[in-house]
Protein backbone atom coordinates (compact mmCIF):
# COMPACT_ATOMS: atom_id res chain seq x y z
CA UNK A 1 15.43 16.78 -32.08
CA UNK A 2 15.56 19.28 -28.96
CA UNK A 3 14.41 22.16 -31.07
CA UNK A 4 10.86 21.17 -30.14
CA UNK A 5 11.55 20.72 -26.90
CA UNK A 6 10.20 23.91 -24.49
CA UNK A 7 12.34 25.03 -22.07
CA UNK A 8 9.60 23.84 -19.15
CA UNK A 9 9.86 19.58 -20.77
CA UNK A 10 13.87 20.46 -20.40
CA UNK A 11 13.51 21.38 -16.93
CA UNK A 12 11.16 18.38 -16.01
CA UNK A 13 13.61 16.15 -17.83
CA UNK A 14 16.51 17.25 -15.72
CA UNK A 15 14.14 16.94 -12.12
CA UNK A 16 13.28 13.52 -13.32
CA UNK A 17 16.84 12.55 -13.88
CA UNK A 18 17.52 14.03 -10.50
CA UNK A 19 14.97 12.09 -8.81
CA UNK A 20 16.24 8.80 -10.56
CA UNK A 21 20.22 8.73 -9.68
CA UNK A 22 19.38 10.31 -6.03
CA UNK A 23 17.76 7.16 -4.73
CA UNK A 24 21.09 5.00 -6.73
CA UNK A 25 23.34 7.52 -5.43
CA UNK A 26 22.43 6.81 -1.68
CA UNK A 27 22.21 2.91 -2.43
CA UNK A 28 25.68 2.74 -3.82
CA UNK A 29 27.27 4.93 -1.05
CA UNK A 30 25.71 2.67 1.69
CA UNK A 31 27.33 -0.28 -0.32
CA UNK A 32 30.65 0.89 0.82
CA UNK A 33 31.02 1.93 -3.42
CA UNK A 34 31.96 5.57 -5.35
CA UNK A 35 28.36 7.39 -5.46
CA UNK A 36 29.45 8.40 -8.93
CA UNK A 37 28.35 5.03 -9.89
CA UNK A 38 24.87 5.81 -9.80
CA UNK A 39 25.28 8.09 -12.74
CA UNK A 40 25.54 5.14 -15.11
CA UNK A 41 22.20 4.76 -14.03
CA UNK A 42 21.14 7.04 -16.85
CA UNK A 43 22.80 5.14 -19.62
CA UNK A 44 20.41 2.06 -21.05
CA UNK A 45 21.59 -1.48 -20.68
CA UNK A 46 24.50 -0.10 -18.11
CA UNK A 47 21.76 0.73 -15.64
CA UNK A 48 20.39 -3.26 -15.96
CA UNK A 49 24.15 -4.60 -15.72
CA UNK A 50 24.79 -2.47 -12.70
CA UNK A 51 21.92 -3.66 -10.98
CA UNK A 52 23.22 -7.44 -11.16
CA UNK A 53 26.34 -6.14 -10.28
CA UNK A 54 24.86 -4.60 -7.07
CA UNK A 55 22.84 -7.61 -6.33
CA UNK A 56 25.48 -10.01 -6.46
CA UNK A 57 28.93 -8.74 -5.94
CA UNK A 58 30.29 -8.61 -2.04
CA UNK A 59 29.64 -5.11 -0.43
CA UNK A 60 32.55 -3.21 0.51
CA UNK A 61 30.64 -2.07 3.88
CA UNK A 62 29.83 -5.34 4.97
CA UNK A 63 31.85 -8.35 6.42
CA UNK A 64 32.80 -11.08 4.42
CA UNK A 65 30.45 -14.13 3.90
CA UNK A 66 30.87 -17.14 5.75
CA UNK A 67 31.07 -20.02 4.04
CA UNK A 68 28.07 -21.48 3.82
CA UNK A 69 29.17 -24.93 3.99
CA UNK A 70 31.02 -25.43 6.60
């Protein structure tokens, strides 16, 4: 499958994955998480789950929620 593949697509594959788990990277580490996380970024169907699991789960970095009904 890569024997097509030139060694200038190669190199614009790797910059592109660079430029897609940098952004994660930063986002994760801010979160209080393991920046290491953002390299599941990469995999298919991971990256989605991880997203809801960054959206919803309580951050490290910040203070616990209040509860909201008191």
């Amino acid at each position: 499958m890569m024997g097509n593949m030139g060694s200038s697509s190669i190199l614009m594959m790797l910059i592109m994955m660079v430029i897609g788990v940098v952004p994660f990277w930063k986002l994760w580490s801010r979160t209080g998480h393991s920046g290491w996380i953002a390299l599941l970024m990469l995999v298919p169907i991971v990256n989605l789950i991880m997203l809801y699991v960054l959206a919803f789960k309580d951050w490290p970095a910040m203070p616990p929620r209040q509860n909201e009904a008191e």
